[in-house]
Every structure is written in C-alpha cells, then in structure tokens.
C-alpha atoms as a PDB file:
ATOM      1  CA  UNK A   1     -31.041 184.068 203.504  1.00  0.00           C
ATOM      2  CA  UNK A   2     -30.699 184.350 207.199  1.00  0.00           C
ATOM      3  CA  UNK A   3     -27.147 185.075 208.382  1.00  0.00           C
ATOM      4  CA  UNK A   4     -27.021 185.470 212.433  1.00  0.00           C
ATOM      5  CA  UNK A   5     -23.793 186.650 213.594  1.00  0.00           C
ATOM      6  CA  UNK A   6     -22.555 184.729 215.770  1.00  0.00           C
ATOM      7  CA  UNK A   7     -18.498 183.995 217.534  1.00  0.00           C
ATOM      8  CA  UNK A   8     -18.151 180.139 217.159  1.00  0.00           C
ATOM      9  CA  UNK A   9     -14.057 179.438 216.137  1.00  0.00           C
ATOM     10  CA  UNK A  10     -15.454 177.891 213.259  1.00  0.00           C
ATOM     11  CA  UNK A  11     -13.330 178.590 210.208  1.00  0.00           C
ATOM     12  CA  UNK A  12     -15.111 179.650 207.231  1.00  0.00           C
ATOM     13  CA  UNK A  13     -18.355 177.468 208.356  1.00  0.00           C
ATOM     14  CA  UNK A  14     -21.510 177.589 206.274  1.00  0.00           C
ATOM     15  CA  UNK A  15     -23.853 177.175 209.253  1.00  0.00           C
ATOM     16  CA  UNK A  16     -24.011 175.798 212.983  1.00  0.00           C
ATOM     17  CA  UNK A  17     -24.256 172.161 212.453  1.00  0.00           C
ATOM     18  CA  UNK A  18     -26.876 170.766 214.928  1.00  0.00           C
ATOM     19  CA  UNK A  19     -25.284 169.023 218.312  1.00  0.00           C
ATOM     20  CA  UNK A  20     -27.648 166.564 218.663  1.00  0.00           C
ATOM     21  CA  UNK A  21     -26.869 163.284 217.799  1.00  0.00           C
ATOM     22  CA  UNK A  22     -23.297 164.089 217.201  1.00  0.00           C
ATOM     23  CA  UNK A  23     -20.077 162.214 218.918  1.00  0.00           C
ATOM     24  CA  UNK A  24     -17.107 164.562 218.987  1.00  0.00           C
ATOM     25  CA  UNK A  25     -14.587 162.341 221.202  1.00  0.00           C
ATOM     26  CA  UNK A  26     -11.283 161.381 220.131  1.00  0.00           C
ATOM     27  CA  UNK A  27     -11.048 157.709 219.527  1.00  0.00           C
ATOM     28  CA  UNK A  28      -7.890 155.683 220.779  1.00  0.00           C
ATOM     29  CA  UNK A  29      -5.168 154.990 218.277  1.00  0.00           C
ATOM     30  CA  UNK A  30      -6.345 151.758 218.118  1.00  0.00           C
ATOM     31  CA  UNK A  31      -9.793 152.182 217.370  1.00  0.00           C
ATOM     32  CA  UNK A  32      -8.913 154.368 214.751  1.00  0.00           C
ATOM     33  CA  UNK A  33      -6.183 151.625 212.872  1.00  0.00           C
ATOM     34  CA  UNK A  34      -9.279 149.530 213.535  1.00  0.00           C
ATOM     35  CA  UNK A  35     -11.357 151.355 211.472  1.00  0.00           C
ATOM     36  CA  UNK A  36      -8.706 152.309 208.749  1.00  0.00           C
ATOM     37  CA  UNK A  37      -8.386 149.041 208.095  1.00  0.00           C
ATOM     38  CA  UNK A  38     -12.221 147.588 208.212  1.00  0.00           C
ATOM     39  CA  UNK A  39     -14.638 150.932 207.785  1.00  0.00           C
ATOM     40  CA  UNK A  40     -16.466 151.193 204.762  1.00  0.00           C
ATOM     41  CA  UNK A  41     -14.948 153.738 202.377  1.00  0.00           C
ATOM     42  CA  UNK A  42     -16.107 157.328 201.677  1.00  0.00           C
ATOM     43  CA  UNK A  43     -15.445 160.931 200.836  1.00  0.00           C
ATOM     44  CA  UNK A  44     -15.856 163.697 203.004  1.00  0.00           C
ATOM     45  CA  UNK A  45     -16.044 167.530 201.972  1.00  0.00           C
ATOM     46  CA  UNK A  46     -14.685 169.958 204.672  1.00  0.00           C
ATOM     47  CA  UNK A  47     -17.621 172.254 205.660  1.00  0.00           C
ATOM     48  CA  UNK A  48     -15.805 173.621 208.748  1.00  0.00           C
ATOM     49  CA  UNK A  49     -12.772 173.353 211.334  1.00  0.00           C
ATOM     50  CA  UNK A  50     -11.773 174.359 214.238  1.00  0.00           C
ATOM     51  CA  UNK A  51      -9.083 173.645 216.945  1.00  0.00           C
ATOM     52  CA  UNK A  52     -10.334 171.460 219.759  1.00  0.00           C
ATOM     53  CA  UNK A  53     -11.385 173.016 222.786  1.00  0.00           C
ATOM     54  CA  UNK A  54     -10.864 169.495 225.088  1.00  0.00           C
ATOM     55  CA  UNK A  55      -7.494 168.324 225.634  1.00  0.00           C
ATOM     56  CA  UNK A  56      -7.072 164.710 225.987  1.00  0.00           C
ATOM     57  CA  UNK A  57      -3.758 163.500 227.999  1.00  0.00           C
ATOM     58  CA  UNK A  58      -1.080 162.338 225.771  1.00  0.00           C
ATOM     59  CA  UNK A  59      -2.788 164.535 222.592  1.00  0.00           C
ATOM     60  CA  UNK A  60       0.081 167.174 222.453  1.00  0.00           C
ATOM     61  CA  UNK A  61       2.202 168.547 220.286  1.00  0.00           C
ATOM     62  CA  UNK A  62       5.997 168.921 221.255  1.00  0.00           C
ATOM     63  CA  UNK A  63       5.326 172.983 222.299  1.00  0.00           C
ATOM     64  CA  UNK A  64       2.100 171.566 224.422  1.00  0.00           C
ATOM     65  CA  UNK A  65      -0.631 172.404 221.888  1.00  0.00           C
ATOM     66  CA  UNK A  66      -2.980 169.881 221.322  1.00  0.00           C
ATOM     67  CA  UNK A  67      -3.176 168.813 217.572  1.00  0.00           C
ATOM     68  CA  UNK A  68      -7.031 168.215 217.897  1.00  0.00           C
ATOM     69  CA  UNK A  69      -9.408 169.390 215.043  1.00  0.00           C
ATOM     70  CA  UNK A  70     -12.995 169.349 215.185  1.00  0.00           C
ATOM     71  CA  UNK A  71     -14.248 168.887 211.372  1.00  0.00           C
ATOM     72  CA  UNK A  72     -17.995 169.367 210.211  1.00  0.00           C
ATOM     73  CA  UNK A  73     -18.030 167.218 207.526  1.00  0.00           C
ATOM     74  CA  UNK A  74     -20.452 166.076 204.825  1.00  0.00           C
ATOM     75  CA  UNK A  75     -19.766 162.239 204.411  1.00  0.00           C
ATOM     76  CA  UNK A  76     -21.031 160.913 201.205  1.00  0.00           C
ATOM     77  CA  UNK A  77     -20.591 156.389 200.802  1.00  0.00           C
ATOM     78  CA  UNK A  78     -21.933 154.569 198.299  1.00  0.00           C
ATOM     79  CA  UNK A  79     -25.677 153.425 198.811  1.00  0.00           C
ATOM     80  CA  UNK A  80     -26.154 155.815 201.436  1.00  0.00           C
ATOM     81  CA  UNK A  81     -27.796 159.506 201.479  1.00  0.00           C
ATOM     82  CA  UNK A  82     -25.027 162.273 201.760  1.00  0.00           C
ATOM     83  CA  UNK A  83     -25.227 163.084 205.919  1.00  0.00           C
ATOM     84  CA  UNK A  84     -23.080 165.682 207.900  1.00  0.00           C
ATOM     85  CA  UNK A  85     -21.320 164.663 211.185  1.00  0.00           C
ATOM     86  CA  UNK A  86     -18.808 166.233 213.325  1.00  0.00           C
ATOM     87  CA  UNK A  87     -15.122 164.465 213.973  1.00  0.00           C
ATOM     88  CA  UNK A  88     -12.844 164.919 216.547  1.00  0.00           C
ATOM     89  CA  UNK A  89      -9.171 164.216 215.830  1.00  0.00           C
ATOM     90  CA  UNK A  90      -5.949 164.400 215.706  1.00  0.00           C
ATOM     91  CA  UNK A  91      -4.002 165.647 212.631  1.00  0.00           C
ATOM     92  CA  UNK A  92      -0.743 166.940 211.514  1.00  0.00           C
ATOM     93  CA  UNK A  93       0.169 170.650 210.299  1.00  0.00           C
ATOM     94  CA  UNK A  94       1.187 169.146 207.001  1.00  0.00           C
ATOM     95  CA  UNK A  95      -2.377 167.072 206.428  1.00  0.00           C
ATOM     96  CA  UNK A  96      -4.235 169.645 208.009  1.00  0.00           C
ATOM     97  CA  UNK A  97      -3.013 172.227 205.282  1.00  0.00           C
ATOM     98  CA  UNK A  98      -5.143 169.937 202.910  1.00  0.00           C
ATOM     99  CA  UNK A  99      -8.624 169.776 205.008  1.00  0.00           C
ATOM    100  CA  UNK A 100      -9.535 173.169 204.953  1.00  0.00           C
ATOM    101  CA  UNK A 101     -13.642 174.147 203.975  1.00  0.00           C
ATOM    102  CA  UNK A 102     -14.125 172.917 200.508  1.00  0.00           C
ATOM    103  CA  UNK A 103     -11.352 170.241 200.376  1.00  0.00           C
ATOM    104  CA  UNK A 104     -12.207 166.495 199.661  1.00  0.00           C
ATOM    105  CA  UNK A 105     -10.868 163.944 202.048  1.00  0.00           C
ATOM    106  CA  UNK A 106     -11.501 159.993 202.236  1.00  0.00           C
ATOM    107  CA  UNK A 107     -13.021 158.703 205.689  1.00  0.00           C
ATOM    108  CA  UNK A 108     -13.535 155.579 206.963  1.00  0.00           C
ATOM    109  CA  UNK A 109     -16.984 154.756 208.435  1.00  0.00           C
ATOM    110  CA  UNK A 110     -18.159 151.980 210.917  1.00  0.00           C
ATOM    111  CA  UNK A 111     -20.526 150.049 208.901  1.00  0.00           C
ATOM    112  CA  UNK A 112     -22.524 150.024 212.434  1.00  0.00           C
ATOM    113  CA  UNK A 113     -22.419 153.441 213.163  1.00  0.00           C
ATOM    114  CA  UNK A 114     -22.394 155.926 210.340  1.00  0.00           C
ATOM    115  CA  UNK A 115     -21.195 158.923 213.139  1.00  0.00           C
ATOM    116  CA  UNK A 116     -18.045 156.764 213.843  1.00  0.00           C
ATOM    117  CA  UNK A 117     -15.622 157.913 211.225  1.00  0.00           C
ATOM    118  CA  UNK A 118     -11.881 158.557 210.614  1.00  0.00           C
ATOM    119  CA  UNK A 119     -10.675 161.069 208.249  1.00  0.00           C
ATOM    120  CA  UNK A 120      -7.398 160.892 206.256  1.00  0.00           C
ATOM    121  CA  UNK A 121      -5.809 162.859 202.923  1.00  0.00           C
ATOM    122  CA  UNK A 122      -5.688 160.592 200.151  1.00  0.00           C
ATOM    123  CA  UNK A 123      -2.964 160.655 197.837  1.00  0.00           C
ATOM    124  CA  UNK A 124      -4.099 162.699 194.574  1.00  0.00           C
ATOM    125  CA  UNK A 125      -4.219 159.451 192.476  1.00  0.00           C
ATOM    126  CA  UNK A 126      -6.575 157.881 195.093  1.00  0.00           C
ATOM    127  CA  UNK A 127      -9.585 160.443 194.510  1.00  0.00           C
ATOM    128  CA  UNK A 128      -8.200 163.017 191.765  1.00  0.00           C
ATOM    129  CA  UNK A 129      -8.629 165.661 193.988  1.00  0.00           C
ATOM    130  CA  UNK A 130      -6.426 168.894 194.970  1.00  0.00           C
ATOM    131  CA  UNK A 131      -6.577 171.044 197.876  1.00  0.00           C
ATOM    132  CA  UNK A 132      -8.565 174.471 197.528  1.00  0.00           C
ATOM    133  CA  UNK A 133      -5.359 176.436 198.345  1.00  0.00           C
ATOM    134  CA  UNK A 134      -3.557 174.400 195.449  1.00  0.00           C
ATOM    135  CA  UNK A 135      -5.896 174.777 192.870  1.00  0.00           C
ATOM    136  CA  UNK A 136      -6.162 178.376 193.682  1.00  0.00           C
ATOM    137  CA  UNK A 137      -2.357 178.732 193.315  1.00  0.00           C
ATOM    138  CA  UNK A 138      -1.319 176.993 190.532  1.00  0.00           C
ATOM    139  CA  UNK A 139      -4.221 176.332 188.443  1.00  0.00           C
ATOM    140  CA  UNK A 140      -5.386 177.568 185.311  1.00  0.00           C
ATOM    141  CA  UNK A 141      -8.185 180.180 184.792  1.00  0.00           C
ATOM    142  CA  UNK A 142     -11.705 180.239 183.850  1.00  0.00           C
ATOM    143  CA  UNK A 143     -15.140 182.144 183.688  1.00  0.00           C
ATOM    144  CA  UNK A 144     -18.039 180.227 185.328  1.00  0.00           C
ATOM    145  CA  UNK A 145     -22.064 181.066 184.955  1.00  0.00           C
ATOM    146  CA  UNK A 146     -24.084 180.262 187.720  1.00  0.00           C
ATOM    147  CA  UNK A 147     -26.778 177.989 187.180  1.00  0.00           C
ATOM    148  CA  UNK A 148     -27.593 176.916 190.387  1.00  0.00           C
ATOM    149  CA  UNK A 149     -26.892 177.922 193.841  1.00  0.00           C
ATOM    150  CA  UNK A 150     -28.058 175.651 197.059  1.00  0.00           C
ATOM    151  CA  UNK A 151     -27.559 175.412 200.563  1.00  0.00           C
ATOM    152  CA  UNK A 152     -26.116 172.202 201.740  1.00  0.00           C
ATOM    153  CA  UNK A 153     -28.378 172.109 204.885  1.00  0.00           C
ATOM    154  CA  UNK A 154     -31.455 174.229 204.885  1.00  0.00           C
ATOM    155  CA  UNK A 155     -32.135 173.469 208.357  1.00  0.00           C
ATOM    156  CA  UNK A 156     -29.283 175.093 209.800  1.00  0.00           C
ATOM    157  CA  UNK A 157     -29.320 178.909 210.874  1.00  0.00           C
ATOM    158  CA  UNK A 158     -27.242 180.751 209.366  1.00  0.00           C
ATOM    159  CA  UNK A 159     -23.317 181.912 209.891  1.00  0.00           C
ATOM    160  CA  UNK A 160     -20.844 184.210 208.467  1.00  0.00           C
ATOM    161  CA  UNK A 161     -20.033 182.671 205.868  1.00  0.00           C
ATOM    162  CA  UNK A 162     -22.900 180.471 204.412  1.00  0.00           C
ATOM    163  CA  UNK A 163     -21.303 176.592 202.570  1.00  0.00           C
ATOM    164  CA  UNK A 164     -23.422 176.172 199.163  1.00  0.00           C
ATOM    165  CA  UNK A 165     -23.594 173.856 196.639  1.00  0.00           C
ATOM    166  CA  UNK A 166     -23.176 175.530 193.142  1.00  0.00           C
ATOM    167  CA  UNK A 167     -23.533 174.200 189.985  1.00  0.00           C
ATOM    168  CA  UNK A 168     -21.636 176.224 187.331  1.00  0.00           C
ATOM    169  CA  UNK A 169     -20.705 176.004 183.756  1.00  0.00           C
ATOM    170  CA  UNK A 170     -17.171 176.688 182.549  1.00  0.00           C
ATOM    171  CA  UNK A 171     -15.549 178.398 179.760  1.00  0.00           C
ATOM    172  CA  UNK A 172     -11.780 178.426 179.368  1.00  0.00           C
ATOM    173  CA  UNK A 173      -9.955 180.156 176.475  1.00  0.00           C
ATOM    174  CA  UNK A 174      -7.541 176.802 176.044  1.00  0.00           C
ATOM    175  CA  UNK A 175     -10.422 174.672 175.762  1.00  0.00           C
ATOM    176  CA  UNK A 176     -12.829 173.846 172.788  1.00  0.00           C
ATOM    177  CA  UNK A 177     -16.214 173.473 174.904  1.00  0.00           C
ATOM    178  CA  UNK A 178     -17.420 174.611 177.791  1.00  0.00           C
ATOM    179  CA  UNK A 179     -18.232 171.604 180.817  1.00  0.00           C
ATOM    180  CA  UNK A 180     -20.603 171.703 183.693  1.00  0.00           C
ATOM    181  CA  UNK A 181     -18.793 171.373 187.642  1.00  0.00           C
ATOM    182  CA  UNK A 182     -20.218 171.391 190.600  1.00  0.00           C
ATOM    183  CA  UNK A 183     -19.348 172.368 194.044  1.00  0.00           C
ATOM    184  CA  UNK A 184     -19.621 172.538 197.658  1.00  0.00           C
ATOM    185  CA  UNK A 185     -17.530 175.295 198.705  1.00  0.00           C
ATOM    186  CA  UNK A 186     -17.958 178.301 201.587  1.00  0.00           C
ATOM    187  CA  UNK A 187     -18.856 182.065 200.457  1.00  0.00           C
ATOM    188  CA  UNK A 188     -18.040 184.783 201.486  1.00  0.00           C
ATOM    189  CA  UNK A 189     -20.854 186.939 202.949  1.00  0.00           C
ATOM    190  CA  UNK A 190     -19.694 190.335 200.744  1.00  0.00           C
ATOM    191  CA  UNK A 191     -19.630 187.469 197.466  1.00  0.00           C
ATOM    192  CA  UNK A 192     -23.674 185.896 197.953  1.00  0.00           C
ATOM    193  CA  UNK A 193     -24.739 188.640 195.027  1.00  0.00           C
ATOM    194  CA  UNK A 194     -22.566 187.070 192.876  1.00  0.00           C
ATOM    195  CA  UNK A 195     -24.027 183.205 193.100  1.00  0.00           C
ATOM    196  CA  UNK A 196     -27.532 184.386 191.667  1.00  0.00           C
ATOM    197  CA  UNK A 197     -28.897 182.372 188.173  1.00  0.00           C
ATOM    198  CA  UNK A 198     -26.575 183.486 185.595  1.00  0.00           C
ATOM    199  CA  UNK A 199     -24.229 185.418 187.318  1.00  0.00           C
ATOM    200  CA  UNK A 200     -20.253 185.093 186.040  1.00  0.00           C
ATOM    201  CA  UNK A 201     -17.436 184.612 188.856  1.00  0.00           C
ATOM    202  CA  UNK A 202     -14.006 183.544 188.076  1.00  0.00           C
ATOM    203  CA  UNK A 203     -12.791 180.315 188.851  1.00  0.00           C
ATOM    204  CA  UNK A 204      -9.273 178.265 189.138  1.00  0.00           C
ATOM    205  CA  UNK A 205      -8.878 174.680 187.794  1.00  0.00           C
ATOM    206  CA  UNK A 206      -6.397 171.961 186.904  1.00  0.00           C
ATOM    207  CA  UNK A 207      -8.505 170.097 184.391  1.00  0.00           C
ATOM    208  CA  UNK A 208     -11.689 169.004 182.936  1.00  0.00           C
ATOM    209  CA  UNK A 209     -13.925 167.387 185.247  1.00  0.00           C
ATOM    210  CA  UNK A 210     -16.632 167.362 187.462  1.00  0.00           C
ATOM    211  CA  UNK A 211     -15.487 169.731 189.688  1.00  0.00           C
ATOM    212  CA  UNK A 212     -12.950 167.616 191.501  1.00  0.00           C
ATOM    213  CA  UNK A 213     -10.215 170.060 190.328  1.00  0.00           C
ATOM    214  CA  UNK A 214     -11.932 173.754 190.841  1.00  0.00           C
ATOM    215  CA  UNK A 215     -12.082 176.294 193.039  1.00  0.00           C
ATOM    216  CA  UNK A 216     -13.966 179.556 193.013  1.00  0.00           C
ATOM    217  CA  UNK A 217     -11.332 182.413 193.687  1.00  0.00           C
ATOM    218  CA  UNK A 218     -13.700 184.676 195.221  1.00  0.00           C
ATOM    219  CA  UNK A 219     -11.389 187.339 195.956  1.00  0.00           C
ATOM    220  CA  UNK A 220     -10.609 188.151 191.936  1.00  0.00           C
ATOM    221  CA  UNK A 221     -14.835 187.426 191.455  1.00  0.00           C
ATOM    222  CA  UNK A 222     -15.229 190.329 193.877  1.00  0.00           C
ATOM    223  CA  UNK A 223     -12.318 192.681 192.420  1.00  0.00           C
ATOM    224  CA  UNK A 224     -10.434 192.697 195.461  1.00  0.00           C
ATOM    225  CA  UNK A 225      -6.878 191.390 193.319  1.00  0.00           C
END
C-alpha cells in the first residue's frame, strides 16, 4: 500500500479525497432548514475533518473562530451506491465531539443533487450508534480476527493514516457465540501489520451487532496501554 506523506490538516484521513466534482461552500441557514426538512435521508461515516480554511462573514464563534468543518464523508441512502463527498459547515464543540473519523452521522441529501448534503448527530435511538471516543471509553472488551481488510477508495493516493473497511469476527468472554462486525474506521500507519487475514486486535463494544457499536482500540492492539 502506497502511503505518501503529505501535510494536509486532515485529521486522521484515510486518503486525499479527489477535488473534482466536489462543492465545499457553506450553505445559508436557510438552505440548510430547507434541506433538513425535505432531503432524502442517509448515513454518513466520518472519513476525515478538518477546520475550515475560508471564513464566511457572520460564521464566528464568540472568541472570533470560525466554527466551520470540512468533513470527507462516505454517504450511503437507500437505492443508491455508497459515494464520498466533502461538506462544508458549521457545527458546535459539543456535536463536533461526536463526528470524528469513524463516527456515524445522519445527512440529509438533495434528491437533485447527491453533493448537496447537511450533516447532523442523531440521537442514539435514531441510528443505534455511539461515538468512537464513547465506545472506546465505556464499552466492554473483546478479541476480533481479521477476515477481511479493504480500502474504502482504491483510487485515492495514499495518507498517513489509511481509512479501511474491515470485516472482523468477535469473541467476548460474556457472550455464548462469537458474531461477525464490520467497519469503516482509520488506522494507524504503525497498526497496518495487524489488519492482515487472521490477525487478532482488540476491540471495544456496547453490544451485539453489526458493528454499529465497536471500535477498534488500536492503541491496546499495538501494546502501547
């Protein structure tokens, strides 16, 4: 696997995402309540962030930062392929907590124009899903086997830290059988050994599922706790 260095501001980002094609402006408060209210519904995974380099007049917090994200997301709505896109907007400290690389958000989408989305946290009940930083916290422990390991675009060139899609199997001592998960997460660049065909790494998790409540904790997989 290629990995080019490279000093982007991205924030744990798989690969460059391509710029072609790809709107990045801030849409008016209005447009967005527009699209809240009429988009078609979907789920975004976090691939990368990273603060804003445009302000936009009235897009400031109280201090005179702008609150501005740029997210590379892969959007995902029913009877549609899976597609990645880049948004532009603005978000509080408290929401942005939950859209780190590897978190699950809902978005909006203009039925129109698939690159016209809004992103937003759901409440847990909405989607069953828990931040990365949560699960890693609080959740319960488990071994996982690798049985597959994937990149989520093949096309792009590669970063620091390269965003895979990994299909594990899961054994916990407090449950009877083990389940299959998979995920889309980032990893690390030292941690890419470890996501070879059969390889063990230790993961956090709420529940049983499909993945919607696990998180790899790379740091114990690596022996660095």
């Amino acid at each position: 696997m290629n990995m080019a260095p490279a000093n982007s501001g991205w924030r744990l980002l798989g690969r460059r995402p391509r710029t072609f094609g790809l709107r990045i402006g801030a849409m008016s408060d209005s447009a967005r309540r527009e699209l809240l209210l009429h988009g078609t519904l979907g789920s975004a995974t976090i691939l990368g962030v990273r603060p804003s380099n445009k302000a936009v007049a009235g897009e400031h917090d109280a201090d005179g930062s702008s609150p501005c994200q740029v997210f590379w997301v892969r959007v995902e709505v029913d009877g549609t392929a899976p597609y990645e896109a880049r948004v532009r907007q603005r978000v509080s400290a408290a929401n942005l907590e939950w859209m780190q690389p590897g978190d699950v958000v809902c978005c909006r989408v203009d039925p129109g124009d698939r690159e016209r989305l809004v992103l937003y946290v759901p409440d847990f009940a909405e989607t069953g899903r828990v931040s990365v930083s949560k699960i890693l916290a609080d959740g319960r422990r488990a071994d996982a086997t690798v049985l597959a390991a994937a990149p989520v675009a093949a096309d792009y060139v590669g970063r620091d830290d390269p965003v895979l899609r990994l299909d594990l199997e899961l054994r916990a001592w407090d449950e009877p059988t083990p389940w299959l998960v998979r995920l889309v997460q980032p990893v690390p660049l030292p941690a890419i050994g470890l996501v070879d065909l059969g390889q063990h790494l230790e993961v956090a998790f709420f529940t049983v599922d499909h993945g919607e409540s696990v998180a790899v904790d790379w740091a114990a997989s690596l022996g660095e706790d």
